[in-house]
PDB file of N, CA and C in Angstrom:
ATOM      1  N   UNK A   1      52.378 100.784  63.056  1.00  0.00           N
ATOM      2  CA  UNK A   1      53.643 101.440  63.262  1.00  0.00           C
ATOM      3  C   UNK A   1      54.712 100.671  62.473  1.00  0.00           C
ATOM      4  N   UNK A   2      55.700 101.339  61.513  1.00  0.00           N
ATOM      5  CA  UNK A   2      56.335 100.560  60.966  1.00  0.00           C
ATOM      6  C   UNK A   2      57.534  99.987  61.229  1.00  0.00           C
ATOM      7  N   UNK A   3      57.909  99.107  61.109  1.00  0.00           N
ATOM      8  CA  UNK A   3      58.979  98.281  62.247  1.00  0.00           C
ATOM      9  C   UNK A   3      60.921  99.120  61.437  1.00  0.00           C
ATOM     10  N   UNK A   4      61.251  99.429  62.008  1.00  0.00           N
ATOM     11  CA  UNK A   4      62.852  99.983  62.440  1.00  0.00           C
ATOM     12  C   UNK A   4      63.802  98.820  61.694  1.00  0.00           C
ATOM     13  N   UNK A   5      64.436  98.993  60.554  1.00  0.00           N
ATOM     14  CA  UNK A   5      65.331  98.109  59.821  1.00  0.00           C
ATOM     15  C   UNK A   5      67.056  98.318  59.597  1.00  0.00           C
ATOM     16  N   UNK A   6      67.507  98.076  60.572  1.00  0.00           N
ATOM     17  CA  UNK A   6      68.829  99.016  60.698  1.00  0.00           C
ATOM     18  C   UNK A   6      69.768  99.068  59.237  1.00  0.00           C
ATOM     19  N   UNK A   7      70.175  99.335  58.915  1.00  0.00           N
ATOM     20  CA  UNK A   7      70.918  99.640  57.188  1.00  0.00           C
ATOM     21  C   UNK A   7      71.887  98.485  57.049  1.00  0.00           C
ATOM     22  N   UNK A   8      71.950  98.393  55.851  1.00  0.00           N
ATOM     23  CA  UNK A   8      72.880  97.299  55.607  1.00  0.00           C
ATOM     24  C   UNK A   8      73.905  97.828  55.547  1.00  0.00           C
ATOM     25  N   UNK A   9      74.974  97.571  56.106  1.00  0.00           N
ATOM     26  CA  UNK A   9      76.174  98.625  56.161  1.00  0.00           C
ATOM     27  C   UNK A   9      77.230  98.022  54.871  1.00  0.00           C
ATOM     28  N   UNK A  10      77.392  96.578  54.781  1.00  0.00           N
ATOM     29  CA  UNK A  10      77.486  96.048  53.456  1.00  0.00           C
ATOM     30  C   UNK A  10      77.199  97.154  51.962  1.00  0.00           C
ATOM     31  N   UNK A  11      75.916  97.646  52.914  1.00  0.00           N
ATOM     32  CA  UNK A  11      75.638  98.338  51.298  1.00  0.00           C
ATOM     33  C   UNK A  11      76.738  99.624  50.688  1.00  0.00           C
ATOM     34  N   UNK A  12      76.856 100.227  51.915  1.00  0.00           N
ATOM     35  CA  UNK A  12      77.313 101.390  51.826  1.00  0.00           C
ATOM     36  C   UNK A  12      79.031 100.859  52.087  1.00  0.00           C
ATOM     37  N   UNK A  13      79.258 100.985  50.899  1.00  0.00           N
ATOM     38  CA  UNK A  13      81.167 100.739  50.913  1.00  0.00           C
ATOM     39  C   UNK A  13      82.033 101.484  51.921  1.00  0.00           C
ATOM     40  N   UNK A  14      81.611 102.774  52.087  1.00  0.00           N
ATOM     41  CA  UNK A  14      82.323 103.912  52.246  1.00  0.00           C
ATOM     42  C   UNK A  14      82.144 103.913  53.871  1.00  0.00           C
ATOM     43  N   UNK A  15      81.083 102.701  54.439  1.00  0.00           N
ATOM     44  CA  UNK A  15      81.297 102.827  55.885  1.00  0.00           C
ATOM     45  C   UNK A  15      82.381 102.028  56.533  1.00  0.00           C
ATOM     46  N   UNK A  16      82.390 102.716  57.510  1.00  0.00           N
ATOM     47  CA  UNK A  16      83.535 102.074  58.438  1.00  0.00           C
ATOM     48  C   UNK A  16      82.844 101.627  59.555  1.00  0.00           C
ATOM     49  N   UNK A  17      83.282 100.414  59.294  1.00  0.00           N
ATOM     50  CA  UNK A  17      83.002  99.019  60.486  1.00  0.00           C
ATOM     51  C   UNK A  17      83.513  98.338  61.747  1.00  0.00           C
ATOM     52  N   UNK A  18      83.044  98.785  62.522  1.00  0.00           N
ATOM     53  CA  UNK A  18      84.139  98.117  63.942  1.00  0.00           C
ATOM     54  C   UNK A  18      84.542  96.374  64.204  1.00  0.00           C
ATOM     55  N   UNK A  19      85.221  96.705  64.616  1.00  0.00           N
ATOM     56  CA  UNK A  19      85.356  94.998  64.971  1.00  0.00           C
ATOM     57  C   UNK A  19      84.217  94.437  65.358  1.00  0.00           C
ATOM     58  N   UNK A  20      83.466  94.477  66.252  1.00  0.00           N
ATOM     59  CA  UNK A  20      82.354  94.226  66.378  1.00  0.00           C
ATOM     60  C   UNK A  20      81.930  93.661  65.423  1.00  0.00           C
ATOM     61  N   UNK A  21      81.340  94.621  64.775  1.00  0.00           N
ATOM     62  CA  UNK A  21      80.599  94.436  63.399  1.00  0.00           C
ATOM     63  C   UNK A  21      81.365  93.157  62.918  1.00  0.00           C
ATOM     64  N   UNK A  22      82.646  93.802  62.090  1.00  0.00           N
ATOM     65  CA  UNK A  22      83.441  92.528  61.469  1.00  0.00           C
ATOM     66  C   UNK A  22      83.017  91.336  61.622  1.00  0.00           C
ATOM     67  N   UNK A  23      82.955  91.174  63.494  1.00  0.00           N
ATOM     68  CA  UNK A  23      83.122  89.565  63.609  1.00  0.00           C
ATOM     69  C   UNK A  23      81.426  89.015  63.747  1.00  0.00           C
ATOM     70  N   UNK A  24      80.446  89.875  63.558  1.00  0.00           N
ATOM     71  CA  UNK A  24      79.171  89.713  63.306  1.00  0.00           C
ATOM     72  C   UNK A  24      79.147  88.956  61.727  1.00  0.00           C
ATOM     73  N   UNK A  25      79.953  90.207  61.162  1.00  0.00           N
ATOM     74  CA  UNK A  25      79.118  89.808  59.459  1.00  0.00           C
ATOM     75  C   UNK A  25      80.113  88.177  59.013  1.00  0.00           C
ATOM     76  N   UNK A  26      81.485  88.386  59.865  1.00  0.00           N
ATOM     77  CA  UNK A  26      82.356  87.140  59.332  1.00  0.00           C
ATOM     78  C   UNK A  26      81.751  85.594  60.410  1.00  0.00           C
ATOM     79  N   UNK A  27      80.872  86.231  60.974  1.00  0.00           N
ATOM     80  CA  UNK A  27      81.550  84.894  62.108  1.00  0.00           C
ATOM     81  C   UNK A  27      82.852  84.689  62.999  1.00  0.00           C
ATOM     82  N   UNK A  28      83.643  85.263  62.516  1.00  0.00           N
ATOM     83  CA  UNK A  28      84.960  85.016  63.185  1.00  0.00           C
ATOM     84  C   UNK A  28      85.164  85.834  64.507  1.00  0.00           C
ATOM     85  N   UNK A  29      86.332  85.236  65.163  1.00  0.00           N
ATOM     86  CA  UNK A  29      86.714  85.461  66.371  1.00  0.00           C
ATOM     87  C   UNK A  29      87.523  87.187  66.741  1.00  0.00           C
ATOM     88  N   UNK A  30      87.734  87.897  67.438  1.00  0.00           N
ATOM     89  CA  UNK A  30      89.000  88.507  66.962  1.00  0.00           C
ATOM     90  C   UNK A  30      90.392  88.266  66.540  1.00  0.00           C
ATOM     91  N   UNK A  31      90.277  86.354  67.629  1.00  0.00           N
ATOM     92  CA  UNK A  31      91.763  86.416  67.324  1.00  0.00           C
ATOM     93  C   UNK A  31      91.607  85.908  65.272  1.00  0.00           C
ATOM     94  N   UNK A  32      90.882  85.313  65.340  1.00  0.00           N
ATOM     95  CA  UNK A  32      90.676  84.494  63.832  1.00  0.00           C
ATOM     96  C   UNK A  32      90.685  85.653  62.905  1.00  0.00           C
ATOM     97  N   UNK A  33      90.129  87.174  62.959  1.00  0.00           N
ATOM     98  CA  UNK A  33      90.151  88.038  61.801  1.00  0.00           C
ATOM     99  C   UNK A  33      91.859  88.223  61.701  1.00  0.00           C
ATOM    100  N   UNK A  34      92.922  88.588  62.747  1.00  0.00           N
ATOM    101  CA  UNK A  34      94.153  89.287  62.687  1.00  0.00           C
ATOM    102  C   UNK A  34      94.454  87.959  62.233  1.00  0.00           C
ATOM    103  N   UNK A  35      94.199  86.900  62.565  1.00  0.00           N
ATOM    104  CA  UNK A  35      95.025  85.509  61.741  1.00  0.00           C
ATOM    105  C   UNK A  35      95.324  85.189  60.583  1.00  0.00           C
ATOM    106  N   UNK A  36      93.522  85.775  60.211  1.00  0.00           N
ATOM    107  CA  UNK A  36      93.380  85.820  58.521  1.00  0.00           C
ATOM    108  C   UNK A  36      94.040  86.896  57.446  1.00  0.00           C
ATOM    109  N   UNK A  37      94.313  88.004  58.230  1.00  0.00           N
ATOM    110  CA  UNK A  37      95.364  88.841  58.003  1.00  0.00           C
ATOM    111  C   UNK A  37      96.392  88.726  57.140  1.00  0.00           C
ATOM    112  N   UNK A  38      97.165  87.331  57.474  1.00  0.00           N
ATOM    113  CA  UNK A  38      98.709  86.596  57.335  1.00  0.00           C
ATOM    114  C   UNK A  38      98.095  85.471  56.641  1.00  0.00           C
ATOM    115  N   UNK A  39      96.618  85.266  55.967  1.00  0.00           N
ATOM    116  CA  UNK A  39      96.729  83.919  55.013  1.00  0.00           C
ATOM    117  C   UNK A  39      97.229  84.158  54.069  1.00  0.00           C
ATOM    118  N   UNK A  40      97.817  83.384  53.365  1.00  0.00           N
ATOM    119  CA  UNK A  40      98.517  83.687  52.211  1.00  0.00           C
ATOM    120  C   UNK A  40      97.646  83.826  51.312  1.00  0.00           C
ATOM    121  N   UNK A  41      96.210  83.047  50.600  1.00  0.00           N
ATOM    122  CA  UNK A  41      95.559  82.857  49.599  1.00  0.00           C
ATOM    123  C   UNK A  41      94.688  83.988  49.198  1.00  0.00           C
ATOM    124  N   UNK A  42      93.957  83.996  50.928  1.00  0.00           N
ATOM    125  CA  UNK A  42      92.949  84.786  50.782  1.00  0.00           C
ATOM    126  C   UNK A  42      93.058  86.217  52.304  1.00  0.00           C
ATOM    127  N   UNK A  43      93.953  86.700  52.288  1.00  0.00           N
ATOM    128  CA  UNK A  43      94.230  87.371  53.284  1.00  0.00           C
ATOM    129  C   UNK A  43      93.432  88.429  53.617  1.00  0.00           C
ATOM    130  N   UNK A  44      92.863  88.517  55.052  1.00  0.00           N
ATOM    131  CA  UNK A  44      91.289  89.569  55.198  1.00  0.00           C
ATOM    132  C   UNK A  44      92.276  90.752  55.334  1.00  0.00           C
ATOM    133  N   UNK A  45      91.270  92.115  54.939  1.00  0.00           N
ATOM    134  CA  UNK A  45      91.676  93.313  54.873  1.00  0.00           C
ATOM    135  C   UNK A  45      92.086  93.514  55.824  1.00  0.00           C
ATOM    136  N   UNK A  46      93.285  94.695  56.132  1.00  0.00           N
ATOM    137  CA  UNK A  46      93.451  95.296  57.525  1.00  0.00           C
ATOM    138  C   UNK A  46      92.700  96.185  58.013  1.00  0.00           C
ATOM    139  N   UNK A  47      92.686  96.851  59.142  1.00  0.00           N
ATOM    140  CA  UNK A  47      91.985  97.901  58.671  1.00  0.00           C
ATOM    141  C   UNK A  47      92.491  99.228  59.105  1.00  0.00           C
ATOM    142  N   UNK A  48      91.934 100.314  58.444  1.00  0.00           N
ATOM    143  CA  UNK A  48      92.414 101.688  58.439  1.00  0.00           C
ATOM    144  C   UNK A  48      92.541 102.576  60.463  1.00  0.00           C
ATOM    145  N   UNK A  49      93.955 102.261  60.656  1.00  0.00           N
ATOM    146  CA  UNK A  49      94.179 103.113  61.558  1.00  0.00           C
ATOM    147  C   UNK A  49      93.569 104.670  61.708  1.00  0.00           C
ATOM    148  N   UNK A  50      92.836 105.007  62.302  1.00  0.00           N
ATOM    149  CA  UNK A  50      91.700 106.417  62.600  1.00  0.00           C
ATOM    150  C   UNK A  50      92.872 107.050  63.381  1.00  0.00           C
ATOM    151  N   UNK A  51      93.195 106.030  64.695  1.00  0.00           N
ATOM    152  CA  UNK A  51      93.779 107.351  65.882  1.00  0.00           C
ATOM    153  C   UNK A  51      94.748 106.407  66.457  1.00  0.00           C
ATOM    154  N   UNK A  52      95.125 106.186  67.799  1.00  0.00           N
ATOM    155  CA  UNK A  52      95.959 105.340  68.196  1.00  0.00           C
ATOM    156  C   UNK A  52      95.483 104.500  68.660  1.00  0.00           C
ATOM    157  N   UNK A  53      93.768 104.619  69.244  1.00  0.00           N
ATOM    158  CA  UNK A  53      92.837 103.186  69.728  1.00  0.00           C
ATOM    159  C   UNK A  53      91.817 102.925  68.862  1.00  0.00           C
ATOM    160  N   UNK A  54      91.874 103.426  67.775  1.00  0.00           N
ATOM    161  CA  UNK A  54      90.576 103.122  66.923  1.00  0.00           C
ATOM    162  C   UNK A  54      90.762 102.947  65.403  1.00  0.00           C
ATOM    163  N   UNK A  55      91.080 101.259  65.303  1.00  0.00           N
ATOM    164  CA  UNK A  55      90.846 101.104  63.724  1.00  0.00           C
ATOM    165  C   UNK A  55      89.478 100.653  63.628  1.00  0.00           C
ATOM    166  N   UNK A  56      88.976 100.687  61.614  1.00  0.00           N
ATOM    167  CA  UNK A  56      87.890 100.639  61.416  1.00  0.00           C
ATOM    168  C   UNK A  56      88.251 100.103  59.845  1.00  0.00           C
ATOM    169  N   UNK A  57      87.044  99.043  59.931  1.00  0.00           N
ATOM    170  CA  UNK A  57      87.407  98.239  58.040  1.00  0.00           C
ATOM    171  C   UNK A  57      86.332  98.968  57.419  1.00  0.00           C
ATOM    172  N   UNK A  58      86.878  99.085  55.885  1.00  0.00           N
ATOM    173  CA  UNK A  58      85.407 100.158  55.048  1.00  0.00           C
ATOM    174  C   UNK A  58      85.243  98.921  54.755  1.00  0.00           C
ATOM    175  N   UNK A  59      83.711  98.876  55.117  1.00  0.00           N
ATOM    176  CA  UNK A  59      82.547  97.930  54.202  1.00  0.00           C
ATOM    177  C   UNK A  59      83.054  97.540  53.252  1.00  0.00           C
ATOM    178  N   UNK A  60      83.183  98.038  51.762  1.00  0.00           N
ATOM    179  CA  UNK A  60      83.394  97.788  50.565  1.00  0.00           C
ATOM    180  C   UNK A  60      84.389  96.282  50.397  1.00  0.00           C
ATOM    181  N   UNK A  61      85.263  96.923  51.261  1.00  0.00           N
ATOM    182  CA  UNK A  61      86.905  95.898  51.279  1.00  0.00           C
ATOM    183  C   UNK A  61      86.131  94.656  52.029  1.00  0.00           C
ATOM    184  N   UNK A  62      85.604  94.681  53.445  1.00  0.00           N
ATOM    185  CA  UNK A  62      85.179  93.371  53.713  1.00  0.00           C
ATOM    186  C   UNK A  62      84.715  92.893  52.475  1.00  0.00           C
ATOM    187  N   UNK A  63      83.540  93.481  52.349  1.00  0.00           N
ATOM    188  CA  UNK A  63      82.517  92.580  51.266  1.00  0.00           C
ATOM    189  C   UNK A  63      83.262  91.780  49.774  1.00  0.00           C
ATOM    190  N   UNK A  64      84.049  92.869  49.834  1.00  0.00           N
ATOM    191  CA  UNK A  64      84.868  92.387  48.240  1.00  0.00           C
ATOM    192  C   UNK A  64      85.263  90.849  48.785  1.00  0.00           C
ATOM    193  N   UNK A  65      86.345  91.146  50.040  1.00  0.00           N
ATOM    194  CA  UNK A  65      86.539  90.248  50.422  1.00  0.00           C
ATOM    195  C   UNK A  65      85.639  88.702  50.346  1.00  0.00           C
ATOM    196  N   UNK A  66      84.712  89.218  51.327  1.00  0.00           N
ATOM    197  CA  UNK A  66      83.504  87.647  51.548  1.00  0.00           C
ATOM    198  C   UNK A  66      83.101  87.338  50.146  1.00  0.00           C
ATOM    199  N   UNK A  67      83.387  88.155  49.401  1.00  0.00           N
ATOM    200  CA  UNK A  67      82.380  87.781  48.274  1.00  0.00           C
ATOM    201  C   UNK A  67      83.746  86.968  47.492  1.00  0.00           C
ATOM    202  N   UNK A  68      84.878  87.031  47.355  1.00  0.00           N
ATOM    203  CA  UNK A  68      85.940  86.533  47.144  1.00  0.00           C
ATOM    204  C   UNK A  68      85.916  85.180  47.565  1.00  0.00           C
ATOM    205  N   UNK A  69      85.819  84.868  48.643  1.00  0.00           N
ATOM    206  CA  UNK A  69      85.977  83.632  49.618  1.00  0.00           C
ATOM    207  C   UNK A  69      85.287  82.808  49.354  1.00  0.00           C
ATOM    208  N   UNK A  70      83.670  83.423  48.912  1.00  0.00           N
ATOM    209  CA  UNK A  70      82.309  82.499  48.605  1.00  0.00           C
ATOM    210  C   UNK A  70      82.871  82.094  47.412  1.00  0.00           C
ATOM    211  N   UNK A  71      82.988  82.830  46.712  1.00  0.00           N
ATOM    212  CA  UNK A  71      83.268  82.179  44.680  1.00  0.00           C
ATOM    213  C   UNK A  71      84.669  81.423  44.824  1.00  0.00           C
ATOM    214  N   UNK A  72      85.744  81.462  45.798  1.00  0.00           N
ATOM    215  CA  UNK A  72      86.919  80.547  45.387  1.00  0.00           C
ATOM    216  C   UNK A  72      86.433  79.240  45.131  1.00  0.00           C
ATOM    217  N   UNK A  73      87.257  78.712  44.075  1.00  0.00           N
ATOM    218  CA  UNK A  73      87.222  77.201  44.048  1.00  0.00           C
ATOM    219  C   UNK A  73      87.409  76.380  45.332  1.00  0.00           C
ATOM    220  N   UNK A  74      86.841  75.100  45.613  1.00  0.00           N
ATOM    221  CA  UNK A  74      87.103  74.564  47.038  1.00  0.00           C
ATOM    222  C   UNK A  74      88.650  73.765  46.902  1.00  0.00           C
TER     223      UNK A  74
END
């Protein structure tokens, strides 16, 4: 039986990611993502207001992001 591999949501730009997720793929806290928000250097995406209780980050923008963060100079 072949084993169930849930999708890389990374892959797909165009998805929208819950906080949840977010603080899965970042590590970070909730309060630590809205913090990172307001860094000056490397400031994490916001994310796209849906309704009045439900924002959601598109994949693409995290990833650009992390992938940003990994290559900065230290």
């Amino acid at each position: 039986m072949p084993v169930h591999q849930p999708p890389n949501l990374l892959d797909t730009p165009e998805a929208l990611l819950t906080l949840n997720t977010v603080k899965q793929l970042t590590g970070f806290s909730k309060t630590t993502i809205y913090r990172r928000m307001e860094d000056e250097e490397h400031p994490f995406p916001r994310p796209k207001k849906l309704s009045k209780a439900c924002v959601r980050w598109p994949a693409g923008v995290v990833k650009q992001w992390l992938q940003e963060v990994i290559d900065a100079p230290q």
